[in-house]
Protein backbone atom coordinates (compact mmCIF):
# COMPACT_ATOMS: atom_id res chain seq x y z
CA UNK A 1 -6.88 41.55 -15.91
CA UNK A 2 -8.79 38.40 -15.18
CA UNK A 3 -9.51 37.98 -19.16
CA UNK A 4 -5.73 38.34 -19.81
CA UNK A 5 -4.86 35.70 -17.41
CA UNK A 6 -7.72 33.45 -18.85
CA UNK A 7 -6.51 33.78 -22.49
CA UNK A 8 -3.04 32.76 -20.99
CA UNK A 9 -4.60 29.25 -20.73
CA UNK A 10 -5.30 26.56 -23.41
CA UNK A 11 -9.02 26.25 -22.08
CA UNK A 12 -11.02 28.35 -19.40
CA UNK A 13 -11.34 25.22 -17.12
CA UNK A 14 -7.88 25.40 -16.52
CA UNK A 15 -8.36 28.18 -14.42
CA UNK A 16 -11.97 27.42 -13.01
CA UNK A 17 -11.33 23.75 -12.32
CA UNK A 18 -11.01 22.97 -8.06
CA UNK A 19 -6.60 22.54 -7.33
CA UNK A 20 -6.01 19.77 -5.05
CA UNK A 21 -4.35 21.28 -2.10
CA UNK A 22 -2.09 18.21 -1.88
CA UNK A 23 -1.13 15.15 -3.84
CA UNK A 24 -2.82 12.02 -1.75
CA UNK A 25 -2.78 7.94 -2.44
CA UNK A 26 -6.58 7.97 -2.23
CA UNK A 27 -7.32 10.91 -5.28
CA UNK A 28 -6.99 8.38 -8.10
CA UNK A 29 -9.64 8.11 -10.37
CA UNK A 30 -9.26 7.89 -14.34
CA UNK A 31 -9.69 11.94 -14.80
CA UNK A 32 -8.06 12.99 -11.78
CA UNK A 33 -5.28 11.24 -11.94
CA UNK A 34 -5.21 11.97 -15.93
CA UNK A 35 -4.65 15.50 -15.17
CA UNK A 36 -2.22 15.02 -12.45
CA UNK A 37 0.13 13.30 -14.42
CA UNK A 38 -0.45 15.56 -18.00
CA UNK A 39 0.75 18.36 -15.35
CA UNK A 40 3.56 16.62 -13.60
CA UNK A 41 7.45 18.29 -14.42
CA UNK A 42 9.84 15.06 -13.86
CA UNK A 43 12.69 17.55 -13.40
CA UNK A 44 16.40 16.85 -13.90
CA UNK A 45 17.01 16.24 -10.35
CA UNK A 46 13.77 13.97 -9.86
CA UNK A 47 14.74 11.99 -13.00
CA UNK A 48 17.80 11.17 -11.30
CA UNK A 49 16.21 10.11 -8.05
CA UNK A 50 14.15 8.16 -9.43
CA UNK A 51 17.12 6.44 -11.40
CA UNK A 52 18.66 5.83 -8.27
CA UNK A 53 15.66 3.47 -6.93
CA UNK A 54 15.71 1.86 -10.34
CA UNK A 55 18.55 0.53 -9.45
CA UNK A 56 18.25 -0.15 -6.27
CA UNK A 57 15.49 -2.20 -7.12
CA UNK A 58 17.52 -3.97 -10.38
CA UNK A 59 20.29 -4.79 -7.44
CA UNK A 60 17.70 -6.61 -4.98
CA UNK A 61 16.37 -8.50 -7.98
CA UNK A 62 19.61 -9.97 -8.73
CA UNK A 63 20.05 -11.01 -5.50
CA UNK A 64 22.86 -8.61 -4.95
CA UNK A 65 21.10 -7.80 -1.56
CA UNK A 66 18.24 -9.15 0.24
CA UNK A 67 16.75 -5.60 0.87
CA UNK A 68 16.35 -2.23 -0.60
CA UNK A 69 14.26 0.63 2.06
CA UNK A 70 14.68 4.21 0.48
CA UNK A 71 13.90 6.99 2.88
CA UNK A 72 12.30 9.74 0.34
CA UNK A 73 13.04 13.41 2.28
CA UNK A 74 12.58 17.26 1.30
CA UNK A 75 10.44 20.36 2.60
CA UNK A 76 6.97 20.79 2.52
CA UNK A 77 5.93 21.06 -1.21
CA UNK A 78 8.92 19.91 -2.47
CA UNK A 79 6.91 16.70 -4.21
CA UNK A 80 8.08 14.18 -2.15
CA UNK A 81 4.16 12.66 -2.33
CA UNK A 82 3.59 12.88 -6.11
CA UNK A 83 7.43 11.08 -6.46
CA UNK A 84 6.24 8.68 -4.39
CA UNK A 85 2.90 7.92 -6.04
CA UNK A 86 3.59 8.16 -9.18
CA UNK A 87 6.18 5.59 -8.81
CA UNK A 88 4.03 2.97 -6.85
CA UNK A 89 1.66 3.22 -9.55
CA UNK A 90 4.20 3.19 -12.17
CA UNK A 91 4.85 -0.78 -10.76
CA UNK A 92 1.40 -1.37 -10.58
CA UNK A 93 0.43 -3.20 -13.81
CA UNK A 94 -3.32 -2.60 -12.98
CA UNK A 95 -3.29 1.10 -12.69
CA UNK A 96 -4.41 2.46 -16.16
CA UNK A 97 -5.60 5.91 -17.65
CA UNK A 98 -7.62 6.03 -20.58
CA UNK A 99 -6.45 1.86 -21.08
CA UNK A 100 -2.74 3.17 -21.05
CA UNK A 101 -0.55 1.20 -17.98
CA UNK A 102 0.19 4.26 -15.81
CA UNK A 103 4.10 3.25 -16.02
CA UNK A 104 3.79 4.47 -19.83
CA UNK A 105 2.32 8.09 -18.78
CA UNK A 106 4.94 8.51 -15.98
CA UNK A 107 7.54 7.82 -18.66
CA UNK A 108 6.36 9.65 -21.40
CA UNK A 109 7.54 13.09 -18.75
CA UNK A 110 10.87 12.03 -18.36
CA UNK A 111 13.04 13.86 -20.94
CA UNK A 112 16.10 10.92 -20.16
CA UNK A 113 15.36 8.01 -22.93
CA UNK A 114 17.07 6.14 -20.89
CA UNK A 115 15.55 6.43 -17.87
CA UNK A 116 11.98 6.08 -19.32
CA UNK A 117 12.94 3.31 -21.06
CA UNK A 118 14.29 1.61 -17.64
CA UNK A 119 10.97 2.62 -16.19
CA UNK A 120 9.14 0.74 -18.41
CA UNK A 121 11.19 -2.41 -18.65
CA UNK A 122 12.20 -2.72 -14.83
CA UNK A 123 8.27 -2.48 -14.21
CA UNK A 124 7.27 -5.18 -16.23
CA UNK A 125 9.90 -7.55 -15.44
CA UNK A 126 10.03 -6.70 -11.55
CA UNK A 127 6.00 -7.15 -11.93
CA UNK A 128 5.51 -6.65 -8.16
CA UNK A 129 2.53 -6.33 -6.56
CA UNK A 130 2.11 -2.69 -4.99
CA UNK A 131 0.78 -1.68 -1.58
CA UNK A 132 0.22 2.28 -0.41
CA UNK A 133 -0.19 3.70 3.08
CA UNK A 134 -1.05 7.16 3.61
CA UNK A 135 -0.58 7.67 6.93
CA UNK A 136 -2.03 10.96 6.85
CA UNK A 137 -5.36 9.34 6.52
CA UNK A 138 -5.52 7.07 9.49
CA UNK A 139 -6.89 8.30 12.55
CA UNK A 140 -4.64 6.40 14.69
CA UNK A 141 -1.63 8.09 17.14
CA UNK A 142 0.70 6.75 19.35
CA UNK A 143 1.17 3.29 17.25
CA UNK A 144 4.11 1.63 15.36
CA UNK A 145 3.96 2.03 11.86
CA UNK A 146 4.44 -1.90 11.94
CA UNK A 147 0.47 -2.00 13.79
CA UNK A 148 -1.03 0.61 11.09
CA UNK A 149 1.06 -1.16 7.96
CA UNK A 150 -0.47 -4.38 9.27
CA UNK A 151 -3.76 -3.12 9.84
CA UNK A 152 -4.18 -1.44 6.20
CA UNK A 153 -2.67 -4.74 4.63
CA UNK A 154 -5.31 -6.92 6.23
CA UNK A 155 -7.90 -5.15 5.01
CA UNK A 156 -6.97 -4.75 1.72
CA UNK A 157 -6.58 -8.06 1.68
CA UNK A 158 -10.38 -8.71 2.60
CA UNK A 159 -10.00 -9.72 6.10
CA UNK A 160 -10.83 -8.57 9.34
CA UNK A 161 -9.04 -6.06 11.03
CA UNK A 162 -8.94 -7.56 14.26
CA UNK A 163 -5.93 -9.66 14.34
CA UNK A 164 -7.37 -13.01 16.10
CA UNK A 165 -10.55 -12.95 13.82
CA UNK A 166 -7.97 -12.09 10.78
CA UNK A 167 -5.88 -15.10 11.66
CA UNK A 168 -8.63 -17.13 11.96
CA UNK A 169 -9.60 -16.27 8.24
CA UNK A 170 -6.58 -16.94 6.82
CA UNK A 171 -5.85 -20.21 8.23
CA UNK A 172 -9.41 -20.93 6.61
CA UNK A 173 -8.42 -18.99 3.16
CA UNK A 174 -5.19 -21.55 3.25
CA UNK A 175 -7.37 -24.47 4.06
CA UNK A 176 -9.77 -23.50 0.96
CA UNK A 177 -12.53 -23.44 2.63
CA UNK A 178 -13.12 -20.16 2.73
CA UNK A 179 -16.89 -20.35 0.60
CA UNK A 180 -17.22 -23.24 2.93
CA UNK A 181 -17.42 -20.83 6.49
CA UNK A 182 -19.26 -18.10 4.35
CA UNK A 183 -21.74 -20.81 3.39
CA UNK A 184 -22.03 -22.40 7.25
CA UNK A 185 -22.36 -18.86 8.87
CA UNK A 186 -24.92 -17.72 6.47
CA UNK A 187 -26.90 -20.58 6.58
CA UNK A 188 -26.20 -21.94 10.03
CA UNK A 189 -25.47 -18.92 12.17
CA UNK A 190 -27.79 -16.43 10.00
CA UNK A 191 -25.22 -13.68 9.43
CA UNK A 192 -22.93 -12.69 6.83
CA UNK A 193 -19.66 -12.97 7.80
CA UNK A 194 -18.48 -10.05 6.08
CA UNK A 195 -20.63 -7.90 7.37
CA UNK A 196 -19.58 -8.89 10.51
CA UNK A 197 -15.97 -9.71 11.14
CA UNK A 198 -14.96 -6.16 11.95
CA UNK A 199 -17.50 -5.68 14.76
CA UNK A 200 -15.15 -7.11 17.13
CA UNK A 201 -17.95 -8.60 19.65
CA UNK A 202 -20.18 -10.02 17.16
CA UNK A 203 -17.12 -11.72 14.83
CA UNK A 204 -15.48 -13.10 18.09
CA UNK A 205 -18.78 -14.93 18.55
CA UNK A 206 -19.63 -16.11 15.40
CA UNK A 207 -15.53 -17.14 14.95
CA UNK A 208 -16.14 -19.66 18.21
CA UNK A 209 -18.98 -21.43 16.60
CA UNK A 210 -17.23 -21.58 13.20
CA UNK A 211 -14.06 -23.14 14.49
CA UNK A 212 -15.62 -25.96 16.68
CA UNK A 213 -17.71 -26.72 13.86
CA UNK A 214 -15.06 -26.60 11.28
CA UNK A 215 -12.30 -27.84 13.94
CA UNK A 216 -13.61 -29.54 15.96
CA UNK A 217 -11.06 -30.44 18.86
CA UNK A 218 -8.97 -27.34 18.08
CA UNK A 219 -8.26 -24.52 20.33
CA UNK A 220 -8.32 -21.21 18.88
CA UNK A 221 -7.99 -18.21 20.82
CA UNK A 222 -9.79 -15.34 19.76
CA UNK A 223 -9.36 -12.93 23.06
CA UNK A 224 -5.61 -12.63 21.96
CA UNK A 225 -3.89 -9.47 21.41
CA UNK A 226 -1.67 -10.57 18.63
CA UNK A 227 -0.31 -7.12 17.82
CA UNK A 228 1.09 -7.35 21.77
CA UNK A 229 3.11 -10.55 21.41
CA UNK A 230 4.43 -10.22 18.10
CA UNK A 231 7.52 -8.85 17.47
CA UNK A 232 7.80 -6.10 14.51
CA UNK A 233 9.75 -8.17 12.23
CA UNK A 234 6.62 -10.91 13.23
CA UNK A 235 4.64 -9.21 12.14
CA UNK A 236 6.54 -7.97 8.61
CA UNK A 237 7.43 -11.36 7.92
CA UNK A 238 3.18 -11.61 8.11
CA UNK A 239 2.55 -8.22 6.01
CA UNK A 240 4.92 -10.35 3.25
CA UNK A 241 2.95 -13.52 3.60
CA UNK A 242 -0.68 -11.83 3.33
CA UNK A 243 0.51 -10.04 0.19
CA UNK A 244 2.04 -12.95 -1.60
CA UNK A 245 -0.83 -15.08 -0.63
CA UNK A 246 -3.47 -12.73 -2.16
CA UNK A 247 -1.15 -11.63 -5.30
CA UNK A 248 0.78 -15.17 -5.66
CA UNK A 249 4.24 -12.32 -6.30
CA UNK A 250 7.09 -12.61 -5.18
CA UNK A 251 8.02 -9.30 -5.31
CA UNK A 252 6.82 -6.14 -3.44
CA UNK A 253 6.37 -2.72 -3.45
CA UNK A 254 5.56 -0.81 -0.41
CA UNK A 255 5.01 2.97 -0.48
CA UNK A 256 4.12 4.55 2.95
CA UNK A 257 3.41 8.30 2.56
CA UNK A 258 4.32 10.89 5.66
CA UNK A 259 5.96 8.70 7.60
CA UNK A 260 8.06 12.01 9.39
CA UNK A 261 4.91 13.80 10.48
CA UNK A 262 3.31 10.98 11.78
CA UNK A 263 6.40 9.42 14.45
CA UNK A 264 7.47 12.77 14.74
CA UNK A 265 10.69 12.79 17.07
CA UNK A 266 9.41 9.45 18.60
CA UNK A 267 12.32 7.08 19.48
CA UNK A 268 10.23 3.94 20.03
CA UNK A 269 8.32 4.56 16.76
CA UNK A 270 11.55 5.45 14.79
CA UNK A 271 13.15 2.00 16.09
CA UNK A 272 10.40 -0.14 15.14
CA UNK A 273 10.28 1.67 11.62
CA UNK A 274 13.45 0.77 11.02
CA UNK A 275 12.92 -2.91 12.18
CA UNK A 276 9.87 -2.88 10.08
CA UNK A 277 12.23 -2.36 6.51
CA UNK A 278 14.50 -5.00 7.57
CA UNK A 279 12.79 -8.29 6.47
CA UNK A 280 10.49 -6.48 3.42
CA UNK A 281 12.03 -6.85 -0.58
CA UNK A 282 11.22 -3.74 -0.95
CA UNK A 283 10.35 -0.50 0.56
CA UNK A 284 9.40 3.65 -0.28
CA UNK A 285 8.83 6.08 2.47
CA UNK A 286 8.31 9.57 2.74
């Protein structure tokens, strides 16, 4: 029986290779994701979906409205990751299989001409820069979505993730002197500062002696809990800044991935994800 079912196959790795379980943000790299998408079915009913946030995004581009959120729901299994993946990726100019833009793959499954063809041009004119959360891979409970988003953003931005030391950097990123503090704690305060901003005790330090030195007569409070006293949209308004600032875009893409199983029936964390959407251009969660 087992040779039957082998010879049903193009090629016996097809049925020795390891199945990912489930589609995740992280499993991306050129052959992995080369096989995902060779094996995705863009089905009738997902090529419509996905014509729907087309235009949803063509109508916040033309200023018809100042925000588009899409709230991407089904069962367990029923692809709502892969949907949402393949689409941030889609409107990610710099994802590439092979040297072929990702948006080009995605399309190439979609049976609608039109549709593909929308794909591909709303992609490169919207030309937004992309930002994924998996929630499923942070080991964090109990916090607003608006705290994690924040968190993940800094970081993939390259700064700290400790929100004093992170403001800190990007006042000093806006200044342009950012090669300038690298240079005076490495040669100055014998560390390097990358190494070091997340370790909250050591940055705090070494952010005290850079300031005064760098502004001198300027208070900076580094003992702050900035998370505390900013409001959610605060802090969105900051998520859009840090992006634009490190992309120089004006428009963005954020894809957050299991949003349900991680607020759960949580009123307070459902509120502030809905406050979170408000102020963004635009949003994908699932």
């Amino acid at each position: 029986m087992s040779k039957i079912v082998r010879d049903v196959f193009a090629s016996p790795e097809q049925v020795e290779r390891v199945i990912q379980k489930v589609i995740d943000y992280q499993h991306s790299d050129n052959a992995a994701l080369k096989k995902e998408i060779q094996e995705y079915i863009a089905t009738e009913h997902i090529s419509q979906n996905l014509d729907r946030m087309l235009e949803w995004i063509e109508l916040s581009m033309s200023g018809n409205v100042s925000e588009v959120g899409a709230w991407v729901s089904g069962f367990y299994g029923s692809g709502k990751s892969s949907f949402t993946k393949y689409f941030g990726f889609a409107f990610d100019q710099s994802t590439q299989v092979d040297n072929v833009p990702f948006v080009d793959l995605l399309a190439d499954r979609i049976d609608s001409k039109p549709i593909s063809q929308r794909l591909k041009t709303l992609s490169k004119r919207c030309n937004a820069a992309v930002v994924m959360l998996d929630l499923a891979t942070q080991n964090i409970i109990n916090k607003p979505v608006s705290d994690v988003l924040l968190l993940h953003v800094l970081q993939w931005a390259g700064f700290s993730k400790h929100a004093p030391i992170a403001e800190f950097e990007q006042l000093v990123r806006e200044d342009g002197r950012w090669n300038e503090m690298l240079e005076l704690c490495h040669d100055s305060l014998h560390r390097d500062w990358l190494e070091s901003h997340d370790k909250l005790l050591i940055a705090k330090g070494l952010a005290k002696k850079l300031a005064d030195r760098m502004y001198p007569g300027t208070s900076f409070d580094f003992d702050s809990n900035l998370e505390a006293l900013e409001t959610v949209e605060d802090k969105a308004k900051r998520i859009i800044r840090i992006i634009r600032e490190k992309t120089g875009r004006e428009n963005i893409l954020i894809i957050i991935d299991e949003v349900g199983q991680f607020i759960g029936p949580k009123q307070e964390l459902i509120l502030s994800l809905i406050h979170i959407s408000e102020p963004t251009r635009h949003s994908l969660i699932s």
